[in-house]
Each structure stands twice: as C-alpha cells, then as structure tokens.
PDB file of N, CA and C in Angstrom:
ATOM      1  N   UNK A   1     -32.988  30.837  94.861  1.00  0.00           N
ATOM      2  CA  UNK A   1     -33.106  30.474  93.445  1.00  0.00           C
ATOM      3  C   UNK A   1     -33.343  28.970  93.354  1.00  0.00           C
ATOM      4  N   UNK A   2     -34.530  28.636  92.713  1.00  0.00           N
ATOM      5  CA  UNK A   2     -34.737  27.210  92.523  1.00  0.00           C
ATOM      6  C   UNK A   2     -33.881  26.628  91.324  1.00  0.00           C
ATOM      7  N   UNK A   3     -34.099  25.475  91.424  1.00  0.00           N
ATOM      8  CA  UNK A   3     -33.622  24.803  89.892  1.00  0.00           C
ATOM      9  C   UNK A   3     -34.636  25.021  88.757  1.00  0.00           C
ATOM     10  N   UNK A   4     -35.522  25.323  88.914  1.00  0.00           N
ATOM     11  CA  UNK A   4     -36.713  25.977  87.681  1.00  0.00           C
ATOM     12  C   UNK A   4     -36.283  26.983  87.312  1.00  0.00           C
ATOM     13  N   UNK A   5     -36.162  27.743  88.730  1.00  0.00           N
ATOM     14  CA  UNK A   5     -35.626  29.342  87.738  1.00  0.00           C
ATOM     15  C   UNK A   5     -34.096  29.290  87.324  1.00  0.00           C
ATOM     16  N   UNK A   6     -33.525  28.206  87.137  1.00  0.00           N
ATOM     17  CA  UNK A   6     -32.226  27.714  86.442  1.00  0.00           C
ATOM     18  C   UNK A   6     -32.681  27.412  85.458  1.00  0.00           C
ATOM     19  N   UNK A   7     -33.251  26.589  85.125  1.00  0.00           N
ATOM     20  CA  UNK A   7     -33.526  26.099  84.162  1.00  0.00           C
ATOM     21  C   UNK A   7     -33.899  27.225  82.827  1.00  0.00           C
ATOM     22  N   UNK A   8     -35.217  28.151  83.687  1.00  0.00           N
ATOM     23  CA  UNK A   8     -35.745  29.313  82.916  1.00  0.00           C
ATOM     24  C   UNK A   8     -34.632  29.883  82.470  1.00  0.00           C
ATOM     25  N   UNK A   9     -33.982  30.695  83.222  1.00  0.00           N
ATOM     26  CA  UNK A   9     -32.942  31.346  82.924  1.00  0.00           C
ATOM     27  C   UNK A   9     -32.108  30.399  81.784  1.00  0.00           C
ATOM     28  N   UNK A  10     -31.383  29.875  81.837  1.00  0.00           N
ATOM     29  CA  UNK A  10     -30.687  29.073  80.920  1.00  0.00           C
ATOM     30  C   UNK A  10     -31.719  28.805  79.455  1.00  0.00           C
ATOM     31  N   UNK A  11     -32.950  28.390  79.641  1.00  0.00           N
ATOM     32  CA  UNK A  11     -33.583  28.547  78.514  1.00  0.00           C
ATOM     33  C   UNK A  11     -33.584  30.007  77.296  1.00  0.00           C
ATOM     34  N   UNK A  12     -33.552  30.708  78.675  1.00  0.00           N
ATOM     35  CA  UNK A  12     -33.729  32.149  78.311  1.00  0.00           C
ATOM     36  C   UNK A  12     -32.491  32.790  77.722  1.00  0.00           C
ATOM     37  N   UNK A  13     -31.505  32.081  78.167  1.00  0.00           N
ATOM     38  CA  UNK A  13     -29.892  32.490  77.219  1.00  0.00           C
ATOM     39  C   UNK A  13     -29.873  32.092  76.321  1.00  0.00           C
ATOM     40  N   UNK A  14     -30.455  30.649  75.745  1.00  0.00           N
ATOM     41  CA  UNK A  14     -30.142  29.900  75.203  1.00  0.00           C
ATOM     42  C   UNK A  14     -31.296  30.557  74.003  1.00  0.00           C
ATOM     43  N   UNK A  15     -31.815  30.898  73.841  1.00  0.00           N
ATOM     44  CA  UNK A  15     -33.273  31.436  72.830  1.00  0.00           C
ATOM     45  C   UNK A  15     -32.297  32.776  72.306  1.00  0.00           C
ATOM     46  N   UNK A  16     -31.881  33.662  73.267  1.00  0.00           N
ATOM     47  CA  UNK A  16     -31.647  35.073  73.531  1.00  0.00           C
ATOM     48  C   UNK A  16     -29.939  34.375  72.236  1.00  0.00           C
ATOM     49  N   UNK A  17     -29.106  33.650  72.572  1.00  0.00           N
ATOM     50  CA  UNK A  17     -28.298  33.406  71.860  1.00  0.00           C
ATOM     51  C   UNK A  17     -28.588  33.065  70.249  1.00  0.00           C
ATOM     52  N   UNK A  18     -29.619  31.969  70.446  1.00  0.00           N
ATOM     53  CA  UNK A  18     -29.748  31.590  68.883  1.00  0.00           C
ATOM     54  C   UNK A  18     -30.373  32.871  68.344  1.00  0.00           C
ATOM     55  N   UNK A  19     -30.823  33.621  68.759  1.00  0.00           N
ATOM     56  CA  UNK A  19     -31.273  34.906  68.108  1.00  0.00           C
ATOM     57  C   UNK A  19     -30.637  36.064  67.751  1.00  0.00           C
ATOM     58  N   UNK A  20     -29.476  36.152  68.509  1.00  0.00           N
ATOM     59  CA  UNK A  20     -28.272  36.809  68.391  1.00  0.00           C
ATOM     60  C   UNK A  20     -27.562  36.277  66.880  1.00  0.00           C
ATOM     61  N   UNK A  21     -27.643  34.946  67.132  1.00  0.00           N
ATOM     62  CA  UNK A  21     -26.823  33.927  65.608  1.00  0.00           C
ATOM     63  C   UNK A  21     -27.600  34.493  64.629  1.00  0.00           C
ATOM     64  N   UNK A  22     -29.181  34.292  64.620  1.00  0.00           N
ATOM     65  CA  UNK A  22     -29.346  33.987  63.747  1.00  0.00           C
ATOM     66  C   UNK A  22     -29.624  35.699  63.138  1.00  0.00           C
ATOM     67  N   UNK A  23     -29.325  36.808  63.812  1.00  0.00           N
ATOM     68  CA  UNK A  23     -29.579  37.904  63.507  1.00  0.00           C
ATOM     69  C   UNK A  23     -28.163  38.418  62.957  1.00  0.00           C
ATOM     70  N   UNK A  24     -27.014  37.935  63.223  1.00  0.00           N
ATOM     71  CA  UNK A  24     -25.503  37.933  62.547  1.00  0.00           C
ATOM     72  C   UNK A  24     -25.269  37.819  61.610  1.00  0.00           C
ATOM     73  N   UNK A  25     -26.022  36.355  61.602  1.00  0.00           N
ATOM     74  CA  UNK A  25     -26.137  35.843  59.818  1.00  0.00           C
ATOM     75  C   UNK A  25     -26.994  36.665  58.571  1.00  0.00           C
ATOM     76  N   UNK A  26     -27.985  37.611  58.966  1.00  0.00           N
ATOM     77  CA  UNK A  26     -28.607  38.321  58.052  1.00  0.00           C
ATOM     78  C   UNK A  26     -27.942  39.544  57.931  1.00  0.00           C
ATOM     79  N   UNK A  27     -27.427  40.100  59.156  1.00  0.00           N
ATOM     80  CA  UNK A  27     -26.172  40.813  58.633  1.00  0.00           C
ATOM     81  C   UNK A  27     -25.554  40.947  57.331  1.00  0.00           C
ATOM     82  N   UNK A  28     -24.324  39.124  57.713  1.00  0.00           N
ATOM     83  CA  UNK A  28     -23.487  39.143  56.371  1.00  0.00           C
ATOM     84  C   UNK A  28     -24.098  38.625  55.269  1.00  0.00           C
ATOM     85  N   UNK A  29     -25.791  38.144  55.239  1.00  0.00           N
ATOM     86  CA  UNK A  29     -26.483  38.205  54.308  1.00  0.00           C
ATOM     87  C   UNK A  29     -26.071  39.497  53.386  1.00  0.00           C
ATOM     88  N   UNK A  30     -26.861  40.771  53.941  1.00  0.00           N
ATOM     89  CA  UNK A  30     -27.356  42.002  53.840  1.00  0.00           C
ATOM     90  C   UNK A  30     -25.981  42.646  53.160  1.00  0.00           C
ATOM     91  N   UNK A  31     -24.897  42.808  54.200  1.00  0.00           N
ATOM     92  CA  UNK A  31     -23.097  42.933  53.448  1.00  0.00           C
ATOM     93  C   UNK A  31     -22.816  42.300  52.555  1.00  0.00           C
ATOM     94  N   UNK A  32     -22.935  40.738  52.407  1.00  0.00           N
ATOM     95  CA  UNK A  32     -22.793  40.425  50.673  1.00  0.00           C
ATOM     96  C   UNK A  32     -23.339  40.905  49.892  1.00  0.00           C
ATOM     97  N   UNK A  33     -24.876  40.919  49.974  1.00  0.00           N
ATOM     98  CA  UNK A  33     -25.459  41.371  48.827  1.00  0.00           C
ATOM     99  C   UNK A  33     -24.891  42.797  48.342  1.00  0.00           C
ATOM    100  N   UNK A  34     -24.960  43.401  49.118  1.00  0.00           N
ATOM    101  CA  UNK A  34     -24.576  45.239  49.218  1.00  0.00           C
ATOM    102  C   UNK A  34     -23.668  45.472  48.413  1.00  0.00           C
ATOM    103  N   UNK A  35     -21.904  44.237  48.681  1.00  0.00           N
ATOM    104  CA  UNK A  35     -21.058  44.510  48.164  1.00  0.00           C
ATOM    105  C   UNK A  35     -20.760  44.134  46.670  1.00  0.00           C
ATOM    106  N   UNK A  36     -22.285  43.045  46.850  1.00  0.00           N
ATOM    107  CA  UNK A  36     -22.190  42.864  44.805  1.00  0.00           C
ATOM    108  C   UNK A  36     -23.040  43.457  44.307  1.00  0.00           C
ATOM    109  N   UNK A  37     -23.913  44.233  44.918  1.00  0.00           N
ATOM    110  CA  UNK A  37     -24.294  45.135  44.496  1.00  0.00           C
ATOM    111  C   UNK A  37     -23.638  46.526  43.542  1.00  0.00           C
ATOM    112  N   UNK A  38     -22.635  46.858  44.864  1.00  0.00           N
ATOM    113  CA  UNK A  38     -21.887  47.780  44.652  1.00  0.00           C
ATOM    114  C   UNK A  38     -20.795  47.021  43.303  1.00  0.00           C
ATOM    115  N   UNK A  39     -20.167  46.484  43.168  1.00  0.00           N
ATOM    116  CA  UNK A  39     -19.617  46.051  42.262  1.00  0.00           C
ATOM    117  C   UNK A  39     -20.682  45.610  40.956  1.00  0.00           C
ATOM    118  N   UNK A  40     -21.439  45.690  40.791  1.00  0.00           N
ATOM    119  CA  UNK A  40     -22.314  45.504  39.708  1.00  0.00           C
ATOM    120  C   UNK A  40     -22.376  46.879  39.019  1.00  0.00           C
ATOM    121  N   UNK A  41     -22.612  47.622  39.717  1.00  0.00           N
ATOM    122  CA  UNK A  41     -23.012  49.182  39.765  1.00  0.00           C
ATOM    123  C   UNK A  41     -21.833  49.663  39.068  1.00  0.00           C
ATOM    124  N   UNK A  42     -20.247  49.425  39.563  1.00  0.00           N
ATOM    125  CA  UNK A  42     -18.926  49.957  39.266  1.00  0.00           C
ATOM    126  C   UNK A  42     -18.854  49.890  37.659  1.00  0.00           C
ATOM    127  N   UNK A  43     -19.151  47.898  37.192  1.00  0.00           N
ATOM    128  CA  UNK A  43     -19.205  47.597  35.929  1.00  0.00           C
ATOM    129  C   UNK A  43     -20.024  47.948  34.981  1.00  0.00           C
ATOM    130  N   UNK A  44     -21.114  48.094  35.435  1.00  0.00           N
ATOM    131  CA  UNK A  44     -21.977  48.758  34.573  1.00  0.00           C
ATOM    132  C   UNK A  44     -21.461  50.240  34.124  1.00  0.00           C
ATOM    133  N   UNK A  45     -20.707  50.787  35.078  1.00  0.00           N
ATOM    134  CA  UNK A  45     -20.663  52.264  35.376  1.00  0.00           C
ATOM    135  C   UNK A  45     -19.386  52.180  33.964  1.00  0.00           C
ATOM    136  N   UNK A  46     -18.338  51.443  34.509  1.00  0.00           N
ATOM    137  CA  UNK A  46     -17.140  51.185  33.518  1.00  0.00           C
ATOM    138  C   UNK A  46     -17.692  51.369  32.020  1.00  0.00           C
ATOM    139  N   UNK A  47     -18.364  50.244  32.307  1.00  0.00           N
ATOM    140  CA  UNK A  47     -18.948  49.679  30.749  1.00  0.00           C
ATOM    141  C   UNK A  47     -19.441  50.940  29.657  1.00  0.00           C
ATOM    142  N   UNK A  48     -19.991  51.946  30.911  1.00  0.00           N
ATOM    143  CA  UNK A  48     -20.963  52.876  29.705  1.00  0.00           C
ATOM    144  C   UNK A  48     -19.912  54.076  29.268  1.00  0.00           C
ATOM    145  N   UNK A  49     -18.911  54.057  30.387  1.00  0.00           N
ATOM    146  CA  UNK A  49     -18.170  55.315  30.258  1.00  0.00           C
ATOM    147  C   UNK A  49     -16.884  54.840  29.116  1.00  0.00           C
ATOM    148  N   UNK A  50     -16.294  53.405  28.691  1.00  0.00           N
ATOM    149  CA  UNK A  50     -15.971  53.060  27.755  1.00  0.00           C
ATOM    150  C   UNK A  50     -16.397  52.681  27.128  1.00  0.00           C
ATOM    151  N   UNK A  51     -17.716  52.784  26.776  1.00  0.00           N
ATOM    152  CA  UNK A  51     -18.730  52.446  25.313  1.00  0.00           C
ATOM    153  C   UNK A  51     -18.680  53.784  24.924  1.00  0.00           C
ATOM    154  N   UNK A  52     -19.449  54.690  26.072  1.00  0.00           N
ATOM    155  CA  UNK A  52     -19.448  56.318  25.596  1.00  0.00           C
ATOM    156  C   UNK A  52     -18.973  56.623  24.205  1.00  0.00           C
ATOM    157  N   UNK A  53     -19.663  57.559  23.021  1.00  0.00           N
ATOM    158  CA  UNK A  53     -19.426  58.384  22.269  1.00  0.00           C
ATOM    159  C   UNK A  53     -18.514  59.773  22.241  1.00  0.00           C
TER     160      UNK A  53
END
C-alpha cells in the first residue's frame, strides 16, 4: 500500500462521510416537515369537527 492509495482511500471516507451528513440532515428535514404537517392536518381536522352543524 502506497501513501497515494492512503491518501485515496482517506479521500474516499472523507466524501463517503460528508454524504452520509449531508443525507441525515434531509432526513430530519423530511421528519419535521411530516410532523407539521401532521399537526396541521389534526387542527384543521379539530376545527371542522367543532365548527360542524
């Protein structure tokens, strides 16, 4: 094993990691939104069933 293919390698974690991050973060993007979603949905839901006639 040379020090190049150290280097590669280590580059190659290092890419392979920030991509891991940055694929985490759209995650709890995706889960926030979802969960105010879902709570939007609840109130609205509230709202019509105590307006209801």
């Amino acid at each position: 094993m040379t020090a190049d293919d150290t280097g590669r390698d280590r580059t190659e974690e290092q890419e392979r990691l920030a991509l891991e991050k940055k694929r985490e973060r759209y995650v709890w993007y995706y889960l926030g939104y979802f969960l105010f979603g879902i709570h939007i949905v609840a109130f609205v839901m509230i709202f019509a069933v105590r307006h209801a006639k």
